[in-house]
C-alpha atoms as a PDB file:
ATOM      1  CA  UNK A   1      36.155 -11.121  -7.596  1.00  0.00           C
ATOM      2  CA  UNK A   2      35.587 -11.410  -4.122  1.00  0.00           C
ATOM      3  CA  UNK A   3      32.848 -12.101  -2.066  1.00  0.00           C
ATOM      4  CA  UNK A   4      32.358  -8.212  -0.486  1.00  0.00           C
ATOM      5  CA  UNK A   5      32.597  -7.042  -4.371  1.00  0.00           C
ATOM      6  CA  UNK A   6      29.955  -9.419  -5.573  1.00  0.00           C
ATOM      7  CA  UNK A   7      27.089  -8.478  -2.709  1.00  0.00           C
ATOM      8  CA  UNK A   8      28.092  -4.980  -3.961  1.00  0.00           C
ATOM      9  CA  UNK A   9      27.608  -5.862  -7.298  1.00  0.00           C
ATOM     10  CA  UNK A  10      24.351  -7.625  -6.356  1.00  0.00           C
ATOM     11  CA  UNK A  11      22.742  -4.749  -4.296  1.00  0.00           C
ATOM     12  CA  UNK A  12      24.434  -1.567  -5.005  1.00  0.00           C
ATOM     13  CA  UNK A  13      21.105   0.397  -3.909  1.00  0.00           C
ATOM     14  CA  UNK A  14      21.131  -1.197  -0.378  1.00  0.00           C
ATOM     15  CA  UNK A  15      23.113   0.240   2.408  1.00  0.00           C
ATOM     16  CA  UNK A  16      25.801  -2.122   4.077  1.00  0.00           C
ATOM     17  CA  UNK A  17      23.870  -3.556   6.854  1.00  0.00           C
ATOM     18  CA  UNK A  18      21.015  -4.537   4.364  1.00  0.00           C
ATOM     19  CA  UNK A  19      23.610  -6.074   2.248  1.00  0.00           C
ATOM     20  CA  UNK A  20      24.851  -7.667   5.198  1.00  0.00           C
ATOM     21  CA  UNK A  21      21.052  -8.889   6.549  1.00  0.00           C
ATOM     22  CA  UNK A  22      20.868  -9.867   2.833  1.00  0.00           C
ATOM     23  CA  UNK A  23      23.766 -11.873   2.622  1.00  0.00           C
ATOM     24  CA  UNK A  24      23.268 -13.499   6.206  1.00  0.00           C
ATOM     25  CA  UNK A  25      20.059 -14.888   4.428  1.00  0.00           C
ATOM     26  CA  UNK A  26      20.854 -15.600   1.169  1.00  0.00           C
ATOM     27  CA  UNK A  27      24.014 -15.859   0.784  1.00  0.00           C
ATOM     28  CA  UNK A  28      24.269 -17.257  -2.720  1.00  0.00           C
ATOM     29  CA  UNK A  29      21.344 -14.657  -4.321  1.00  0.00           C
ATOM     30  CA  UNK A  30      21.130 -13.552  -7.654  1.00  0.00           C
ATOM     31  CA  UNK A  31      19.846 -10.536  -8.841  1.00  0.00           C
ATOM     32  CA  UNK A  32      17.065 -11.026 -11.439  1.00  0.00           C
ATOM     33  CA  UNK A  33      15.841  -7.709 -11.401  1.00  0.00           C
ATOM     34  CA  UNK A  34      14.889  -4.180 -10.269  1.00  0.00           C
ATOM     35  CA  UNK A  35      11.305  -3.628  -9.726  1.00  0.00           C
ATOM     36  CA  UNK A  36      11.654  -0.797  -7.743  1.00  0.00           C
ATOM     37  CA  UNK A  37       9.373   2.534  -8.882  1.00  0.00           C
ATOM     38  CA  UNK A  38      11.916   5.072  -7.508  1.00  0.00           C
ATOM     39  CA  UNK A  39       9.418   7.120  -6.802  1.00  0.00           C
ATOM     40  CA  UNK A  40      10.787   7.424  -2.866  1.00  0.00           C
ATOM     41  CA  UNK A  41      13.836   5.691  -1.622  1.00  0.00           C
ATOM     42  CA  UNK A  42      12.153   1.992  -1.755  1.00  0.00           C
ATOM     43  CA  UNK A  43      13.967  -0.543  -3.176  1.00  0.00           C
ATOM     44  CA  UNK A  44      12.524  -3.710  -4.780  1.00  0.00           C
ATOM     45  CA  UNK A  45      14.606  -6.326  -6.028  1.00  0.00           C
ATOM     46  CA  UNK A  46      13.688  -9.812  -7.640  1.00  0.00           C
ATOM     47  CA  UNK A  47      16.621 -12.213  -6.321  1.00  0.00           C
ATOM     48  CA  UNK A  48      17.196 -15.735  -6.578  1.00  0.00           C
ATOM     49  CA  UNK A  49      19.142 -18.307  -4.377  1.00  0.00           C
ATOM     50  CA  UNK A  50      19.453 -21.958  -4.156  1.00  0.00           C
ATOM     51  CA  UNK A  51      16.313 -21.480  -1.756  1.00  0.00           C
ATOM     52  CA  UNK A  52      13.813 -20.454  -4.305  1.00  0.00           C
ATOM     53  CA  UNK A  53      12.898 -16.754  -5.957  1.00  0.00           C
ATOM     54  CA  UNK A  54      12.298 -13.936  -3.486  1.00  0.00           C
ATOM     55  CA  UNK A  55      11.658  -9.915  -3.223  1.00  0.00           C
ATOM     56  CA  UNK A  56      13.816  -8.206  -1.367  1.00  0.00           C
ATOM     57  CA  UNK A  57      12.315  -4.725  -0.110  1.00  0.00           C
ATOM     58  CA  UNK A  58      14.633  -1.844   1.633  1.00  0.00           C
ATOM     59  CA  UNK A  59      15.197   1.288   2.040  1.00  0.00           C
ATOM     60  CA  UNK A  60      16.541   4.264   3.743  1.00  0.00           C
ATOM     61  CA  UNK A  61      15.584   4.983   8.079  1.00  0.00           C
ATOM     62  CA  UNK A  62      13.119   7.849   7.481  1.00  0.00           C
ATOM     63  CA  UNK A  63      11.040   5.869   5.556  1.00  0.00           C
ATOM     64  CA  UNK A  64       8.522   3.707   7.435  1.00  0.00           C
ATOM     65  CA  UNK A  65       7.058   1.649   4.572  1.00  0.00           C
ATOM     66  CA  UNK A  66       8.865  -1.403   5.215  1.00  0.00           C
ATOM     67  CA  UNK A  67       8.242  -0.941   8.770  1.00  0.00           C
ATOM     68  CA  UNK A  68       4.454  -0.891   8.052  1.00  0.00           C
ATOM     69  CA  UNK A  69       5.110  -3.800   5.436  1.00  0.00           C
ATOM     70  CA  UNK A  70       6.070  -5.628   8.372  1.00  0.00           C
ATOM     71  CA  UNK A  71       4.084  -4.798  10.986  1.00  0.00           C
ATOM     72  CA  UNK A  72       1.261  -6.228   8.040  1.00  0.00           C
ATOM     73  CA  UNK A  73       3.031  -9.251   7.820  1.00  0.00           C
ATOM     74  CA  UNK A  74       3.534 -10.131  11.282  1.00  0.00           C
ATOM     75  CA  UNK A  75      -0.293  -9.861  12.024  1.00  0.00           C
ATOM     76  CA  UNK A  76      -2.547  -9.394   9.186  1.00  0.00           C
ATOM     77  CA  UNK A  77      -1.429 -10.855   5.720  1.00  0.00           C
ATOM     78  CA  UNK A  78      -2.459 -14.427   6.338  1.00  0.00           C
ATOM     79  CA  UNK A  79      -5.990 -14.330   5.530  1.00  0.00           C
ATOM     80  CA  UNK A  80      -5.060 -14.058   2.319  1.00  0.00           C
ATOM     81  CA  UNK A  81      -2.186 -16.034   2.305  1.00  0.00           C
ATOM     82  CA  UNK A  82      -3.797 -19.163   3.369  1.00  0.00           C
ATOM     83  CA  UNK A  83      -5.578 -18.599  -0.239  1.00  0.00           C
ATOM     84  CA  UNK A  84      -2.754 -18.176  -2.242  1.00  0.00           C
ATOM     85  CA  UNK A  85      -3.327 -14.056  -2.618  1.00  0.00           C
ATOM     86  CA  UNK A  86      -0.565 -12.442  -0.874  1.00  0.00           C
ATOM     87  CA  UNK A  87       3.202 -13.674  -0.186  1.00  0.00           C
ATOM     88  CA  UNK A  88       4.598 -14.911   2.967  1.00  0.00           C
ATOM     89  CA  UNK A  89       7.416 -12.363   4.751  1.00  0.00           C
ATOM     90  CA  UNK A  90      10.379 -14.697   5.059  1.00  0.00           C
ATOM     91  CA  UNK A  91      12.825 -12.256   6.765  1.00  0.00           C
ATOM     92  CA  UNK A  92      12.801  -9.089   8.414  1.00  0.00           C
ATOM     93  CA  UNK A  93      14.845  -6.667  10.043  1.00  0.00           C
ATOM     94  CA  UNK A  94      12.917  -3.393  11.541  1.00  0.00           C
ATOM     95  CA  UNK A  95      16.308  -1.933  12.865  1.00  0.00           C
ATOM     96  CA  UNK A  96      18.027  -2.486   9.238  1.00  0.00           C
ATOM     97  CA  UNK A  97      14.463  -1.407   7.611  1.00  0.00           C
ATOM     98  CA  UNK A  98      14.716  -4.426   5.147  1.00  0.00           C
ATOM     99  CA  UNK A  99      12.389  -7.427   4.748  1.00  0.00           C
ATOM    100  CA  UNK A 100      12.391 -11.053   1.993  1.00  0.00           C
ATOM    101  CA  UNK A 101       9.399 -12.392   1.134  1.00  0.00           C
ATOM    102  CA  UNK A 102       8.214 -15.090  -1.150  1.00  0.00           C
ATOM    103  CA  UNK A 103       7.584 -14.339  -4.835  1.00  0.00           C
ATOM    104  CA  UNK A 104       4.193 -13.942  -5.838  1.00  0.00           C
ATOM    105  CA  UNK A 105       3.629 -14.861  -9.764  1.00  0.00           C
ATOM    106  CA  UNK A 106       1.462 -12.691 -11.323  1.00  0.00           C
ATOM    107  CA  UNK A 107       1.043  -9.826 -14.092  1.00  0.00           C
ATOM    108  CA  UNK A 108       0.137  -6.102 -12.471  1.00  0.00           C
ATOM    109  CA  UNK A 109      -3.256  -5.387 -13.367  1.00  0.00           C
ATOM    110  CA  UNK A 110      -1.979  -1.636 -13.772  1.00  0.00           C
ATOM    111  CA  UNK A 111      -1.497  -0.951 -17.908  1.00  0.00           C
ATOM    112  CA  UNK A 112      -2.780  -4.169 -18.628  1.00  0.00           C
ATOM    113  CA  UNK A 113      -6.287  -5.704 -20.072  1.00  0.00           C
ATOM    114  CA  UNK A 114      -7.122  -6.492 -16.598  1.00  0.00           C
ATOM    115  CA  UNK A 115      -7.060  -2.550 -15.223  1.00  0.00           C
ATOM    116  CA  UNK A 116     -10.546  -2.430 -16.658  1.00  0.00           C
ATOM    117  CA  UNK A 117     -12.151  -5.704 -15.767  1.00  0.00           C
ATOM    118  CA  UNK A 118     -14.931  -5.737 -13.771  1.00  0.00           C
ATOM    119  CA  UNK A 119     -14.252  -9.323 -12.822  1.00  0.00           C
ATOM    120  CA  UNK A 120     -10.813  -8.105 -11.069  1.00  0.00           C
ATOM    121  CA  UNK A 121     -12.569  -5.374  -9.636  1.00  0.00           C
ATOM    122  CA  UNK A 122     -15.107  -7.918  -8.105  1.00  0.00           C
ATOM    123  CA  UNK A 123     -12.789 -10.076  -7.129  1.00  0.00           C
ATOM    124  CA  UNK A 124     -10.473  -7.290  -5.585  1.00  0.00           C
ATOM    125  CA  UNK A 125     -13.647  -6.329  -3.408  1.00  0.00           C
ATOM    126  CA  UNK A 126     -14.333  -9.649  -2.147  1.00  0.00           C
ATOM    127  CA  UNK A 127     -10.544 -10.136  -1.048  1.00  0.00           C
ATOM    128  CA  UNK A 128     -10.745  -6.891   0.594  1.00  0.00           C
ATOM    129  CA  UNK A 129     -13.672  -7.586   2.541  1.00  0.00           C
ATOM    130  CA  UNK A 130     -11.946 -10.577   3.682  1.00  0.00           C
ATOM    131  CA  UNK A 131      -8.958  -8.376   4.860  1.00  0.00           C
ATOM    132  CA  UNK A 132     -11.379  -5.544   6.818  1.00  0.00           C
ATOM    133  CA  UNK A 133     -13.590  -8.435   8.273  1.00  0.00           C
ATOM    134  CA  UNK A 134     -10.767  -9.388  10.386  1.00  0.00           C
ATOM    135  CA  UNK A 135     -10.926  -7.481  13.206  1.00  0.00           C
ATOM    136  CA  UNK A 136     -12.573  -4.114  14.129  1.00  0.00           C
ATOM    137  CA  UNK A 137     -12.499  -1.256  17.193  1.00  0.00           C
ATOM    138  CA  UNK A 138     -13.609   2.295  17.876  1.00  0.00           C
ATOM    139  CA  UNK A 139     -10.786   5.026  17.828  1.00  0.00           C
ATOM    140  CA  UNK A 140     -12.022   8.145  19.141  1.00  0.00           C
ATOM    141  CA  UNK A 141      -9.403  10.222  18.111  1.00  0.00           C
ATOM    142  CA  UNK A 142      -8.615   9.214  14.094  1.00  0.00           C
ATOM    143  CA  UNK A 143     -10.395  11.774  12.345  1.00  0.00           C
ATOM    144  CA  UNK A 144      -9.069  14.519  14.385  1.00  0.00           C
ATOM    145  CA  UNK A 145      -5.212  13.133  14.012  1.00  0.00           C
ATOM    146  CA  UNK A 146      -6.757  12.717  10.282  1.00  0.00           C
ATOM    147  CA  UNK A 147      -7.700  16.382   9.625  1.00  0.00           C
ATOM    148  CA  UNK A 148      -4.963  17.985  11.621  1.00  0.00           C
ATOM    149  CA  UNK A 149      -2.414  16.138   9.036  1.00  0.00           C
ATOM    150  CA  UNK A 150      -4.536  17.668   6.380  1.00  0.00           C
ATOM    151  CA  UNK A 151      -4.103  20.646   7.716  1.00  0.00           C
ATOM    152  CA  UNK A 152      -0.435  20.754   8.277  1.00  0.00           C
ATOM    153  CA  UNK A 153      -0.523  19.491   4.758  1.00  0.00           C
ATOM    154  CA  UNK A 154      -1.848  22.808   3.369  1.00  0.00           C
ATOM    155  CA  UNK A 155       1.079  24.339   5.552  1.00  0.00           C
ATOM    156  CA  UNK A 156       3.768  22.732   3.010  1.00  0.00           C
ATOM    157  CA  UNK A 157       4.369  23.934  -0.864  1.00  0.00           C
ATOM    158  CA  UNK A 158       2.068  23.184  -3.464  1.00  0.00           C
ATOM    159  CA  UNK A 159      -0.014  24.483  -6.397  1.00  0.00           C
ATOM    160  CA  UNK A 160      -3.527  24.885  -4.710  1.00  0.00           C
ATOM    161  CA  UNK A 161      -4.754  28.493  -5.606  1.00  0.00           C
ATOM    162  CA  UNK A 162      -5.017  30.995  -2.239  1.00  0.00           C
ATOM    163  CA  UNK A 163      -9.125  30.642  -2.371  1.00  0.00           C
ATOM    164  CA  UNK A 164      -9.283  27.351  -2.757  1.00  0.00           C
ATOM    165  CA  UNK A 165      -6.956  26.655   0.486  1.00  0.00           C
ATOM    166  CA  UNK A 166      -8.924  29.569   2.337  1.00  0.00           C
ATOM    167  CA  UNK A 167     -12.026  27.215   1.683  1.00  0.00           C
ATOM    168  CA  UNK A 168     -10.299  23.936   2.324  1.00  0.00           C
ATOM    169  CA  UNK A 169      -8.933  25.588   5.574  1.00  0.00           C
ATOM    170  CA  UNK A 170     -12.560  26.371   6.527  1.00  0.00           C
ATOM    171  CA  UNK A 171     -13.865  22.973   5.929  1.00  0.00           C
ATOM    172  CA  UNK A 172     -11.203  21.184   7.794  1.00  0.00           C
ATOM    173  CA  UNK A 173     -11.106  23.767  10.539  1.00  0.00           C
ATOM    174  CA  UNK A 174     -15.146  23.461  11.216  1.00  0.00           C
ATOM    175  CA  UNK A 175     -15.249  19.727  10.972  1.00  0.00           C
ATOM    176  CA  UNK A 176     -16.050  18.106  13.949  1.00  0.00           C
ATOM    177  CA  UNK A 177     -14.663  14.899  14.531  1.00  0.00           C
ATOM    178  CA  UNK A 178     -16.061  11.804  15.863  1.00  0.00           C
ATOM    179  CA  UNK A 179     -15.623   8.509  16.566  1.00  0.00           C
ATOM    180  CA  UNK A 180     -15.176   6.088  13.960  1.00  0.00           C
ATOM    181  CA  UNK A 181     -14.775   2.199  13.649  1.00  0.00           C
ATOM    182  CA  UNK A 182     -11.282   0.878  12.126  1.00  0.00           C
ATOM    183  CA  UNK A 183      -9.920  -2.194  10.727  1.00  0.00           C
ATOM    184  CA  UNK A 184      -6.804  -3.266   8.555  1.00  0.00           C
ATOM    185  CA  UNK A 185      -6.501  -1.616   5.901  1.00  0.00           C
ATOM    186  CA  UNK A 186      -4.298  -1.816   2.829  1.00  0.00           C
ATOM    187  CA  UNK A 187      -3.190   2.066   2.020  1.00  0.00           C
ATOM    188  CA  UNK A 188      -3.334   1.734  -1.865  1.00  0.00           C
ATOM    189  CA  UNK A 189      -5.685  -0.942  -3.017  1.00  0.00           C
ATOM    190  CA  UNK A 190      -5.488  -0.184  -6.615  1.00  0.00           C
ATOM    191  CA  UNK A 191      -4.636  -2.259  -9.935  1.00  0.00           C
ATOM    192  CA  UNK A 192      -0.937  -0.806  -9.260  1.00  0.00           C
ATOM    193  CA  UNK A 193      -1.027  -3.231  -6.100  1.00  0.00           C
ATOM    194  CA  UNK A 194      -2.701  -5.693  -7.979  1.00  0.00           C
ATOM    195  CA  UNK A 195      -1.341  -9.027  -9.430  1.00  0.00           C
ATOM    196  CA  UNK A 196      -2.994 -11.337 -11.728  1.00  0.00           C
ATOM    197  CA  UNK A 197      -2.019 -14.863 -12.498  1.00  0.00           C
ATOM    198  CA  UNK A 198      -4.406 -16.995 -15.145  1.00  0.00           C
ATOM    199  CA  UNK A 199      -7.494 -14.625 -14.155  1.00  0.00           C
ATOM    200  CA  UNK A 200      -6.552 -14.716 -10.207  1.00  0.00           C
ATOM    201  CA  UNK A 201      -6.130 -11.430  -8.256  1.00  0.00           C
ATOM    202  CA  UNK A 202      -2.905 -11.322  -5.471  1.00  0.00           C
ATOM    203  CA  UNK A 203      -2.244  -8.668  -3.431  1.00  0.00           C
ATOM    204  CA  UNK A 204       1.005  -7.233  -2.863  1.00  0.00           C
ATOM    205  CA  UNK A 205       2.795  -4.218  -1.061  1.00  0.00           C
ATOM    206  CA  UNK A 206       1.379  -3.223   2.433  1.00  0.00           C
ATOM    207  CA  UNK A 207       4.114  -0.321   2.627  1.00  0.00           C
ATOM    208  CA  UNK A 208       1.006   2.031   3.537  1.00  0.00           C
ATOM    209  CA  UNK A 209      -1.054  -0.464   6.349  1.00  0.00           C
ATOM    210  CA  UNK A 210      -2.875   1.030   9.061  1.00  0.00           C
ATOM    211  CA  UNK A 211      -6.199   0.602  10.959  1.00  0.00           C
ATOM    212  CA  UNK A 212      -8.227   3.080   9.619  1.00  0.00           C
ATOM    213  CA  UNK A 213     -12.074   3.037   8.697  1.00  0.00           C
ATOM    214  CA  UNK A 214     -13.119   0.869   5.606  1.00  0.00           C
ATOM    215  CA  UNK A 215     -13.607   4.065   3.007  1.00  0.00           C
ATOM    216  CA  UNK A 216     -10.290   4.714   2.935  1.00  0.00           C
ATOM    217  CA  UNK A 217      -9.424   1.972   1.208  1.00  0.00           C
ATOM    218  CA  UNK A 218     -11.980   2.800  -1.933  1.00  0.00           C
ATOM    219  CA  UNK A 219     -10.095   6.308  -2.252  1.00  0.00           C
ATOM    220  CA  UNK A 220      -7.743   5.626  -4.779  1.00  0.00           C
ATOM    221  CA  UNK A 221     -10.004   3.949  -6.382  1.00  0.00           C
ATOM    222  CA  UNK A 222     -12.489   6.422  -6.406  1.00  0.00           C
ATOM    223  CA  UNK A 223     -10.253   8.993  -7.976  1.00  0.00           C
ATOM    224  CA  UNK A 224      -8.561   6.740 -10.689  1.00  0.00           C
ATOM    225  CA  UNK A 225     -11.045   4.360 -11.503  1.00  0.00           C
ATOM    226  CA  UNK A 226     -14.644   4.846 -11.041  1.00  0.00           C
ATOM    227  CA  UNK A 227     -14.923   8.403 -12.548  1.00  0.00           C
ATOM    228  CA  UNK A 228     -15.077   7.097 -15.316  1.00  0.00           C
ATOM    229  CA  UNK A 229     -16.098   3.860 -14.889  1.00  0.00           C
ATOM    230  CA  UNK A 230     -18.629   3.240 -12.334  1.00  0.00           C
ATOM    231  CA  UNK A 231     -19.703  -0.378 -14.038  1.00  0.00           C
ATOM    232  CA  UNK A 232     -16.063  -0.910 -11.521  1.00  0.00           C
ATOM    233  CA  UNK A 233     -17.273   0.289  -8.735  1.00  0.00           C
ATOM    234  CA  UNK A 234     -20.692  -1.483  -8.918  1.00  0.00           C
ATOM    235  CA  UNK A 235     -18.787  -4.893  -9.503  1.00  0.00           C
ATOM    236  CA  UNK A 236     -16.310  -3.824  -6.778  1.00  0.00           C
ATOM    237  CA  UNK A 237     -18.966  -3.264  -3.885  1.00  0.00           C
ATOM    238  CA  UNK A 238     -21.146  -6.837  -5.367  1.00  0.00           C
ATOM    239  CA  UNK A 239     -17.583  -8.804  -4.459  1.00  0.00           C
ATOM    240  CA  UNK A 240     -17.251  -6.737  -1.383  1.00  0.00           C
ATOM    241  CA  UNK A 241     -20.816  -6.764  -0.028  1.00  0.00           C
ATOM    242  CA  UNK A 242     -22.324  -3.157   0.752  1.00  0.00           C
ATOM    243  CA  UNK A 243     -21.336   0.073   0.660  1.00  0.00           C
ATOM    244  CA  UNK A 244     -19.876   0.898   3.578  1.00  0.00           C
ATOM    245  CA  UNK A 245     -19.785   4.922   3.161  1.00  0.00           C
ATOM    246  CA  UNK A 246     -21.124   7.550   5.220  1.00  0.00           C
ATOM    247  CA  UNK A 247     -21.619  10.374   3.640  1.00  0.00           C
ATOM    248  CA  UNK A 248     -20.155  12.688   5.420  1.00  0.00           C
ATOM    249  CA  UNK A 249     -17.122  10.871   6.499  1.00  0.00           C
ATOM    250  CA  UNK A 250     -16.401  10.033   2.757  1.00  0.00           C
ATOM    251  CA  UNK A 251     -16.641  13.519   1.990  1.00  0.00           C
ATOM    252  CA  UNK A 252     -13.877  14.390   4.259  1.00  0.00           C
ATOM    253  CA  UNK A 253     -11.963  11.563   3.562  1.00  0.00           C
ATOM    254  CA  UNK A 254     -11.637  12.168   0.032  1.00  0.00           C
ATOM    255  CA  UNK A 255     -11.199  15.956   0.766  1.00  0.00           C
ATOM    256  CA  UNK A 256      -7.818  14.953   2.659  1.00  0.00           C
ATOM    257  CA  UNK A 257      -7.144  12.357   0.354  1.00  0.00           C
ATOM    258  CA  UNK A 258      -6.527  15.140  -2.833  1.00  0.00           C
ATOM    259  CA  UNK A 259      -4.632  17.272  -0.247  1.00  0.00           C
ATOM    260  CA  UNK A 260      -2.231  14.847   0.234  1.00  0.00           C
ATOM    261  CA  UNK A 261      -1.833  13.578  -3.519  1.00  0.00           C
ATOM    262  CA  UNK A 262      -2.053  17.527  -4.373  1.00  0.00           C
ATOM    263  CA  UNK A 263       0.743  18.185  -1.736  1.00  0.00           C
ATOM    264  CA  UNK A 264       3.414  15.414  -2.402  1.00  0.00           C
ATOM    265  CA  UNK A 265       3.062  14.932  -6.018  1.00  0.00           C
ATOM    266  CA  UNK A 266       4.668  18.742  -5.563  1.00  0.00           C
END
């Protein structure tokens, strides 16, 4: 077999100049496995090479994940990688829309005993304080990019019933926007995103970073997790600090938030 067969063989979900970036770096990797969720065209692969274990994360040009993934890595990852919590971006290639970075051992909390613990969930808050507390400025114009996207959203198929888009219509439509503070921000901070390794929470897959205000991060959160369990959220906001929510701005934000999730789970 030769070489071209094998990297095709390795790889067959990456296009050829991602096998080609691939190969370039790690020439002799093995494919352990595929992690990916195929739940958009994002592929993640567990490879191995003389030079240790890596993941390997690619995927098609219209999707600007990995592009975010590395825009994360290049400027806002290593306050928690100096601790051990998140991986180190070995490789990158915008143009190619692939990246490599270091393996992070770990069990996803998602599914397992550790979905439910309120020690995870107060050590998640504490490590994402430590991401937001980076660095902070004023955007004047987020929430009104923000609720124009939610409205274009409603524009696009989906099972909402007429009345209850007349009324989200009318809510987004007499909103008035103002300036808000914003910081890094993760996208998805959820036990899906979530490693643990001998009691330890890691952090992995910035596919969704951003500087947007610090609520947006509990979203997801909110919606999966502290419904129905708000001893969470208590331990979540003792490792992060405070409460950070207005109000009114969490109102809205969670009012886009199940547009979107009603709009693309479509």
């Amino acid at each position: 077999m030769d070489d071209d067969q094998k990297r095709a063989d390795l790889c067959p979900r990456l296009n050829v100049d991602q096998t080609a970036r691939l190969s370039h770096w790690l020439p002799d990797a093995q494919l352990q496995a595929d992690l990916s969720w195929n739940l958009t065209d994002t592929v993640v692969l567990d490879i191995t090479s003389g030079l240790g274990r890596f993941i390997v994360k690619a995927a098609g040009p219209a999707n600007t994940h990995i592009g975010r993934e590395i825009t994360a890595h290049q400027g806002a990852t290593a306050c928690l990688i100096d601790s051990g919590r998140a991986t180190r971006m070995i490789q990158h290639d915008r143009a190619a829309n692939i990246l490599v970075t270091d393996y992070l051992v770990g069990t996803l909390a998602m599914g397992s005993d550790t979905e439910f613990d309120a020690d995870i969930h107060h050590q998640a808050g504490a490590l994402l304080r430590t991401f937001h507390d980076q660095t902070q400025r004023c955007d004047d114009a987020a929430e009104a990019r923000a609720t124009t996207r939610g409205l274009a959203w409603l524009d696009q198929s989906h099972r909402i019933d007429p009345h209850t888009v007349d009324a989200l219509r009318r809510i987004l439509m007499t909103y008035r926007p103002r300036p808000v503070t914003v910081m890094p921000t993760h996208g998805d901070w959820s036990p899906r995103n979530w490693l643990v390794d001998h009691g330890t929470v890691k952090i992995i897959d910035f596919g969704r970073f951003d500087y947007r205000p610090a609520l947006s991060d509990f979203c997801r959160l909110a919606a999966r997790h502290w419904r129905t369990h708000p001893d969470l959220e208590h331990a979540f906001f003792d490792g992060y600090g405070t409460d950070p929510r207005d109000p009114e701005l969490w109102a809205i934000f969670t009012l886009r938030e199940a547009i979107g999730t009603a709009v693309w789970a479509y």
